[in-house]
C-alpha atoms as a PDB file:
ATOM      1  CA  UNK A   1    -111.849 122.096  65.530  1.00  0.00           C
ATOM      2  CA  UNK A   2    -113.631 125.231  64.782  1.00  0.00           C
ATOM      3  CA  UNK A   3    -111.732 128.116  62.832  1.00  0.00           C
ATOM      4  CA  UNK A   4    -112.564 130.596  65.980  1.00  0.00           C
ATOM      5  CA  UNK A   5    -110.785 128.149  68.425  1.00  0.00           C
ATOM      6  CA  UNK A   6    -107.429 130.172  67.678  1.00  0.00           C
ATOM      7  CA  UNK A   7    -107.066 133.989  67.039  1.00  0.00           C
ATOM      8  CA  UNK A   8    -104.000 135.690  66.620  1.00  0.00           C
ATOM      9  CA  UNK A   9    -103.262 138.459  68.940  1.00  0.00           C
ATOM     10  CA  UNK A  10    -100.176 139.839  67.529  1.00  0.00           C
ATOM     11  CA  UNK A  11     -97.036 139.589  65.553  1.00  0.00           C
ATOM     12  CA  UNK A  12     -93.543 140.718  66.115  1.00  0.00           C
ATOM     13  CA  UNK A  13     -90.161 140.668  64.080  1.00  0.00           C
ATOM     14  CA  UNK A  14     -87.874 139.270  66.031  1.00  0.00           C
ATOM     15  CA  UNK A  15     -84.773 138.836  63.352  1.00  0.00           C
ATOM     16  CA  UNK A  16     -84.987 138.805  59.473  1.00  0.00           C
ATOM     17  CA  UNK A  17     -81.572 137.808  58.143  1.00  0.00           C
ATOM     18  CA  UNK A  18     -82.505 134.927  56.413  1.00  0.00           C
ATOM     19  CA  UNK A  19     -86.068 133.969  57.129  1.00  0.00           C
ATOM     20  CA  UNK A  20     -88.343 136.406  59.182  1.00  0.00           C
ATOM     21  CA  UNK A  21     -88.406 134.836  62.973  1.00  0.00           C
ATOM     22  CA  UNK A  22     -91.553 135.808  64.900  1.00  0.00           C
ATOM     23  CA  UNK A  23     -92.858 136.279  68.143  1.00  0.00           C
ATOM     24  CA  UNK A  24     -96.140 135.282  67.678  1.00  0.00           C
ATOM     25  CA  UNK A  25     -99.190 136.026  70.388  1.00  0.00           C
ATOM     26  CA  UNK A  26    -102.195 133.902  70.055  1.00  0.00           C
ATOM     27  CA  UNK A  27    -105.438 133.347  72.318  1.00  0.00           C
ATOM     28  CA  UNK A  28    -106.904 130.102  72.521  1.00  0.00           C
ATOM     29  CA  UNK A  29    -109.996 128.539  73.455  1.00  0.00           C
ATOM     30  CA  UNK A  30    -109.186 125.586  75.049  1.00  0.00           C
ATOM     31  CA  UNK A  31    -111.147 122.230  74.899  1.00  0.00           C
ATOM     32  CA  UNK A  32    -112.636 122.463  78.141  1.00  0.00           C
ATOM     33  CA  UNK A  33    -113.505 125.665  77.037  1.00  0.00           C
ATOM     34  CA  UNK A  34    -111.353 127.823  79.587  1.00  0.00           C
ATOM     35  CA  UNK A  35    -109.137 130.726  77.406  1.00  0.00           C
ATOM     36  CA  UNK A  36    -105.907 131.108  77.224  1.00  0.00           C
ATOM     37  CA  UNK A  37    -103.201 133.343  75.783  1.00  0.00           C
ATOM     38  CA  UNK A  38     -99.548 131.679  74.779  1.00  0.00           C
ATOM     39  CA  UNK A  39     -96.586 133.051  73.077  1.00  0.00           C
ATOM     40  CA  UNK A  40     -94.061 131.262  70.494  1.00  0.00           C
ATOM     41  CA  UNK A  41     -91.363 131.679  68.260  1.00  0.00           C
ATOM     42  CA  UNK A  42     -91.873 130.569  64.737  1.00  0.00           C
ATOM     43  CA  UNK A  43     -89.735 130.964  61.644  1.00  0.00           C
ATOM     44  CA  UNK A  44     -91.968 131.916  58.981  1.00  0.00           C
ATOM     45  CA  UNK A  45     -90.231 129.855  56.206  1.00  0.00           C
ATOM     46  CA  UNK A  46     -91.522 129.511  52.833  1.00  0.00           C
ATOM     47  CA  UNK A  47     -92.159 126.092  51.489  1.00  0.00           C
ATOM     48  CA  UNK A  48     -89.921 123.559  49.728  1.00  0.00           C
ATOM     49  CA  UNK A  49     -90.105 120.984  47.471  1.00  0.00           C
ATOM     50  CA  UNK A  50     -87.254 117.743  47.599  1.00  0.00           C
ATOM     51  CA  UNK A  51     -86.992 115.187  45.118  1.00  0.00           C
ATOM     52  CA  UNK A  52     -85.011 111.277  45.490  1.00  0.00           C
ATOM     53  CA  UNK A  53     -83.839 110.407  42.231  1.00  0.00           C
ATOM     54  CA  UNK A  54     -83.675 106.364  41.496  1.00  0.00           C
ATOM     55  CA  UNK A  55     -82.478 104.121  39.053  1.00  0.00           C
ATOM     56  CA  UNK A  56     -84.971 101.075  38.968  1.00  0.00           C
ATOM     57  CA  UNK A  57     -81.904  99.219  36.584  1.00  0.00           C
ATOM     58  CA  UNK A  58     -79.582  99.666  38.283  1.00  0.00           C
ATOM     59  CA  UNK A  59     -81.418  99.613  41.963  1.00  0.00           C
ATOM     60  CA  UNK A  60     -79.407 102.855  42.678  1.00  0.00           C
ATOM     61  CA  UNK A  61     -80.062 106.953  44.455  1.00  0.00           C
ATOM     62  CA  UNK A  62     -78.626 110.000  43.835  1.00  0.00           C
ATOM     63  CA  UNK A  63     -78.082 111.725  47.316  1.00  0.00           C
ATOM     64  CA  UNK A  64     -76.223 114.882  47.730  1.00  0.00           C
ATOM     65  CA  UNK A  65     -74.677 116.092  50.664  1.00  0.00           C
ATOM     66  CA  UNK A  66     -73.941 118.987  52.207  1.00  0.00           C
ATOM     67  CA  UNK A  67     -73.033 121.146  55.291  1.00  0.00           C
ATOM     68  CA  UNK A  68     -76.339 121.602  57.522  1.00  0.00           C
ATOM     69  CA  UNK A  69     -75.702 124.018  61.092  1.00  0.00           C
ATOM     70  CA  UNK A  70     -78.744 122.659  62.484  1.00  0.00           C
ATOM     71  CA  UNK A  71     -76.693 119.424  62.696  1.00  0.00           C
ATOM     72  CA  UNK A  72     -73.376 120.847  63.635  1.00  0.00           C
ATOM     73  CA  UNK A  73     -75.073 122.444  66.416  1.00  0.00           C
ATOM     74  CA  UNK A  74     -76.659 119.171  67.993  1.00  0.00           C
ATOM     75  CA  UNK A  75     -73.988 117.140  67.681  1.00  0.00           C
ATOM     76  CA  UNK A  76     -73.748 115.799  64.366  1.00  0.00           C
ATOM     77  CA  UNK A  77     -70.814 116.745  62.001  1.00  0.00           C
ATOM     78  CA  UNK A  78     -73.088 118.660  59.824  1.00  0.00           C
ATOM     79  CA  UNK A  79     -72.635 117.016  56.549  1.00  0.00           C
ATOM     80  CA  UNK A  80     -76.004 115.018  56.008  1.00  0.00           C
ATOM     81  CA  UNK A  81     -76.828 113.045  52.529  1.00  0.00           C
ATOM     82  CA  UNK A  82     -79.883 114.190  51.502  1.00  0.00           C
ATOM     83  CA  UNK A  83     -82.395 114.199  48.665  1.00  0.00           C
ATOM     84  CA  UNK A  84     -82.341 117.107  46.090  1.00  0.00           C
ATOM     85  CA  UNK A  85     -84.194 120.032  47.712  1.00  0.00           C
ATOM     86  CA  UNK A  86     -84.836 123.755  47.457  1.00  0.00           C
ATOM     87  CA  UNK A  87     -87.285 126.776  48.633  1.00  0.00           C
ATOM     88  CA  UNK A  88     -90.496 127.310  46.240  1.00  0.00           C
ATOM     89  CA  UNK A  89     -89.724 131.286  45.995  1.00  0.00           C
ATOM     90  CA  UNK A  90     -93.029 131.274  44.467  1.00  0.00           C
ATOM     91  CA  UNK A  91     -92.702 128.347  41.958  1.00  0.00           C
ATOM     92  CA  UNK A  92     -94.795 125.309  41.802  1.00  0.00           C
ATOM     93  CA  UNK A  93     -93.712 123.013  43.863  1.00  0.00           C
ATOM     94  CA  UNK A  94     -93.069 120.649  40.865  1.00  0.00           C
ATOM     95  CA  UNK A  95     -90.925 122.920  38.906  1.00  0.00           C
ATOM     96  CA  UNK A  96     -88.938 123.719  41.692  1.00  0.00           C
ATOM     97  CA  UNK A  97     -88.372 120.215  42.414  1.00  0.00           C
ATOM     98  CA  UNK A  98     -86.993 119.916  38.581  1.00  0.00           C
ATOM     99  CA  UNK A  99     -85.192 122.720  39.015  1.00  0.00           C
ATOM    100  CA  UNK A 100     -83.255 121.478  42.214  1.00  0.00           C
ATOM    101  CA  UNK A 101     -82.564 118.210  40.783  1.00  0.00           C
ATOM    102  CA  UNK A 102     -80.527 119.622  38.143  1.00  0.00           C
ATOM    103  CA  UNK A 103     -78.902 122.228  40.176  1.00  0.00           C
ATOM    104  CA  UNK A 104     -77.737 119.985  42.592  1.00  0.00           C
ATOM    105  CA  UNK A 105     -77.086 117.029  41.117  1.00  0.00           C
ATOM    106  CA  UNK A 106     -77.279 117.862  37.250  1.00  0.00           C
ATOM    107  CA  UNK A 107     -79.454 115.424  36.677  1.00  0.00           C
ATOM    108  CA  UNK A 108     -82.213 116.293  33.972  1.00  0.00           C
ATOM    109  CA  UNK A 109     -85.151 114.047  34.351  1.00  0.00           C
ATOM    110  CA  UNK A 110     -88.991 113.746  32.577  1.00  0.00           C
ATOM    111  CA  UNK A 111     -91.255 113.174  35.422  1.00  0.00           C
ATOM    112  CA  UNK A 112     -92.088 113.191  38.790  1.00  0.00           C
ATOM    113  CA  UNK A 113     -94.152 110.996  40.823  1.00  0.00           C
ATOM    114  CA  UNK A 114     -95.445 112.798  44.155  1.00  0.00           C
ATOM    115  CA  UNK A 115     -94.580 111.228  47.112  1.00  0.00           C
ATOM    116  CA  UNK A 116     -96.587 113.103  50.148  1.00  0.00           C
ATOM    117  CA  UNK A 117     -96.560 116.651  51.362  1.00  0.00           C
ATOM    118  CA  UNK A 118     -95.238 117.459  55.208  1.00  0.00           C
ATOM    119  CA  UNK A 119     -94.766 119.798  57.791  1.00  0.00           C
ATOM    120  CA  UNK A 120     -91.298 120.213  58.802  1.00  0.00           C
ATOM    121  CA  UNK A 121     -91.577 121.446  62.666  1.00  0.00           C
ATOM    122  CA  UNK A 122     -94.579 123.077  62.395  1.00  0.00           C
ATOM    123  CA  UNK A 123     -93.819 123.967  66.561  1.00  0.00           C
ATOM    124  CA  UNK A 124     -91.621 125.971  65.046  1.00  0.00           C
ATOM    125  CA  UNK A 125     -91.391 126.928  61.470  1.00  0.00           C
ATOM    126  CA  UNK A 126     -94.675 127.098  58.851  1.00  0.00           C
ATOM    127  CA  UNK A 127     -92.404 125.290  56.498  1.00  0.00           C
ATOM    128  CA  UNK A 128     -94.500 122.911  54.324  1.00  0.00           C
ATOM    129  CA  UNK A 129     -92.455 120.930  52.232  1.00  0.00           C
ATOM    130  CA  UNK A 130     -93.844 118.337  48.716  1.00  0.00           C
ATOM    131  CA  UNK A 131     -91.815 115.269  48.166  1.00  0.00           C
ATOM    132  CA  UNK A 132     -91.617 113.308  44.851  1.00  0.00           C
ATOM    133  CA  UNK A 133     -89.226 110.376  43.427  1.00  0.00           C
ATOM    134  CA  UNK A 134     -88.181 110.517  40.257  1.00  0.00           C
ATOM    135  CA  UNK A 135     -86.439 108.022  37.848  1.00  0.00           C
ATOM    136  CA  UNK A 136     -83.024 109.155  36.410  1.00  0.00           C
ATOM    137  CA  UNK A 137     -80.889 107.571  33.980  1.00  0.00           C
ATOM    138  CA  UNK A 138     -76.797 107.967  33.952  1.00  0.00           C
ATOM    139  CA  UNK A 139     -76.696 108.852  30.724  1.00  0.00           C
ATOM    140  CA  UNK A 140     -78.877 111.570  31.279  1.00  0.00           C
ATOM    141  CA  UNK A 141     -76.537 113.938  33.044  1.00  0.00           C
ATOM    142  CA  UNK A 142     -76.517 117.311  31.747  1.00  0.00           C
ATOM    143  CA  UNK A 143     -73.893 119.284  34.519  1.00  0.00           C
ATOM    144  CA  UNK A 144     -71.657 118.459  37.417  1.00  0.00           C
ATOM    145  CA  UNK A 145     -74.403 119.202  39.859  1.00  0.00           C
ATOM    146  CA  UNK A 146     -73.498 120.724  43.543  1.00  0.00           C
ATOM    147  CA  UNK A 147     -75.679 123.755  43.647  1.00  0.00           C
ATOM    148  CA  UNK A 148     -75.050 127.699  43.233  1.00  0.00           C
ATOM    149  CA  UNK A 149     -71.656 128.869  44.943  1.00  0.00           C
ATOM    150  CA  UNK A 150     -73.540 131.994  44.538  1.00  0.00           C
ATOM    151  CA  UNK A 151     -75.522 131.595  47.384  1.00  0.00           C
ATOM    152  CA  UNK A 152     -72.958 129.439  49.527  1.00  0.00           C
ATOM    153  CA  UNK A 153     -73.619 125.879  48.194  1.00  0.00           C
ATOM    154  CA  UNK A 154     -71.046 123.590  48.008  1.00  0.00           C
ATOM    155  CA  UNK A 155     -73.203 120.405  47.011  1.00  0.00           C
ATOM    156  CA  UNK A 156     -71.116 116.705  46.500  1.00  0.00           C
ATOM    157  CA  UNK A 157     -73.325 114.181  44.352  1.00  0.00           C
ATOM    158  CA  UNK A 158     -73.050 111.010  45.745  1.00  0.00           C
ATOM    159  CA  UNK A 159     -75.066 108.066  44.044  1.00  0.00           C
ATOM    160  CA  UNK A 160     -75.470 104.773  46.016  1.00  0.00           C
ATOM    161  CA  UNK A 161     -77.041 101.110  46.354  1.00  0.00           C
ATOM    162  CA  UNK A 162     -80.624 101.663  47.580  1.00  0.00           C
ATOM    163  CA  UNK A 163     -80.495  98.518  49.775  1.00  0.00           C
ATOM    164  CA  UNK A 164     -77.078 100.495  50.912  1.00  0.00           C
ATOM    165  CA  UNK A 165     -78.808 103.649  51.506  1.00  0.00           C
ATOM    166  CA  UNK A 166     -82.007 101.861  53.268  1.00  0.00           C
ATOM    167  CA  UNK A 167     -79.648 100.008  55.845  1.00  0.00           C
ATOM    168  CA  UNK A 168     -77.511 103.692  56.465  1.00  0.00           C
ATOM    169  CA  UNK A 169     -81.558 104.616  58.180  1.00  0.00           C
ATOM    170  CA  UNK A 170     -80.621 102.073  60.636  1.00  0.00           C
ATOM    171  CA  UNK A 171     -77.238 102.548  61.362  1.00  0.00           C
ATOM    172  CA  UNK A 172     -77.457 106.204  61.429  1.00  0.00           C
ATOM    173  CA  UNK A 173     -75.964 107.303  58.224  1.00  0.00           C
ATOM    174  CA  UNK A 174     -78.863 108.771  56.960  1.00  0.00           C
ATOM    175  CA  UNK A 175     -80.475 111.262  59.185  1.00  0.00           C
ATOM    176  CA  UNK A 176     -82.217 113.590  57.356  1.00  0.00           C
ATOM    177  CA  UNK A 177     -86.108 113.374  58.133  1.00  0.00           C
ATOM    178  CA  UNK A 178     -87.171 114.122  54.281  1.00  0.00           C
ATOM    179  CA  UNK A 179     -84.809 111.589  52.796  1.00  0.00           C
ATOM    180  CA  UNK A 180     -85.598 108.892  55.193  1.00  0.00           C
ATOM    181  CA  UNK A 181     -89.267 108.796  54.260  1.00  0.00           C
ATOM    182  CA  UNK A 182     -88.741 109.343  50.776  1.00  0.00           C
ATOM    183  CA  UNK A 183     -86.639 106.498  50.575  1.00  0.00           C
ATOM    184  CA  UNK A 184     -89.302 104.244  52.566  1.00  0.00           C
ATOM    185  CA  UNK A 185     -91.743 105.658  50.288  1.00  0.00           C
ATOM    186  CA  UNK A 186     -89.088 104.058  47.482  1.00  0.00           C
ATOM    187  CA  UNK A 187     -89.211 100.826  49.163  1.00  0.00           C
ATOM    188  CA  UNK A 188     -92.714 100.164  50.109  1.00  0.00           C
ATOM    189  CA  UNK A 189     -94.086 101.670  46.729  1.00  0.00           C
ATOM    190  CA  UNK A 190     -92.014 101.706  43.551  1.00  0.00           C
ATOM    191  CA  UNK A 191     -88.483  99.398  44.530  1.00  0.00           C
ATOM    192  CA  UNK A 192     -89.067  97.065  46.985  1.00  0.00           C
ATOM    193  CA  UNK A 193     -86.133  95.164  49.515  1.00  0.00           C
ATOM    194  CA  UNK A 194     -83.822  93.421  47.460  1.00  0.00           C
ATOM    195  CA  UNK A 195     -84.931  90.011  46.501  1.00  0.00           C
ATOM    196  CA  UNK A 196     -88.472  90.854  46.414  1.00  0.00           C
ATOM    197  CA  UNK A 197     -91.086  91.609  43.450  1.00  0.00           C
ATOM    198  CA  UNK A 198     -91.583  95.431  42.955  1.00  0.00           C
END
């Protein structure tokens, strides 16, 4: 598609408590090549970085979990295991993704091995988020993890069988979009399913 297909007519602040939320105008030329104009709401987040932590001895992830209203709201209890994750606030996405690890789970590791880079809902936010595994040893914890009650987190660290964590996709356990790709991304490129050569 060209670059004029889409023009943006105008922007408007809706609500900026947490993230700005905009009503966004935008005129389109449409493939046929009839205009048209549409309007949308879009949270205007700023992009993340997550990071699943595994153990290739000990065939093992670090998950944390925590509260999520998103969840509460639709049904779900609210508390979703997750892979370490945070907002870039301007950092690479890299460093932030070392940063959150040991934040959240206290975990210091050496490197990171990127994963893929996603948009969340990009019908509705402009998040962008970069995903990387990382391998973390046990003896390598530096803190008790669970965030900054600072700004309102109140992280557990939970660390569990990967074979566990794989079957909790099917059965519903596991439910966050991130960590459910990062931890195929485990299996098809760095662990494998149980029994098989990695």
């Amino acid at each position: 598609m060209s670059d004029d297909t889409v023009r943006i007519v105008r922007e408007e602040i809706l609500s900026d408590h947490f993230l700005p939320l905009k009503n966004i105008t935008y005129a389109q030329r449409r493939r046929d090549g009839a205009p048209q104009v549409q309007s949308r709401e879009i949270y205007d987040c700023a992009d993340g970085a997550a990071v699943l932590l595994y153990n290739r001895t000990h065939r093992s992830v670090v998950l944390t979990r925590q509260f999520r209203l998103g969840a509460r709201l639709n049904g779900h209890d609210g508390f979703l295991l997750e892979a370490a994750a945070g907002m870039l606030e301007g950092a690479d996405p890299a460093a932030r993704a070392l940063a959150e690890v040991r934040e959240e789970t206290g975990y210091d590791v050496d490197r990171l091995q990127p994963a893929m880079q996603l948009y969340v809902s990009p019908a509705s936010t402009t998040e962008r988020i970069h995903l990387f595994v990382a391998e973390y040893e046990r003896d390598r914890r530096c803190g008790p993890g669970g965030g900054k009650p600072e700004e309102g987190e109140d992280i557990e660290v939970v660390e569990l069988d990967f074979d566990d964590a794989l079957a909790m996709i099917g059965t519903g356990g596991i439910v966050d979009a991130k960590t459910v790709l990062l931890l195929l991304h485990l299996e098809r490129h760095v662990l494998g399913r149980h029994g098989e050569a990695s």
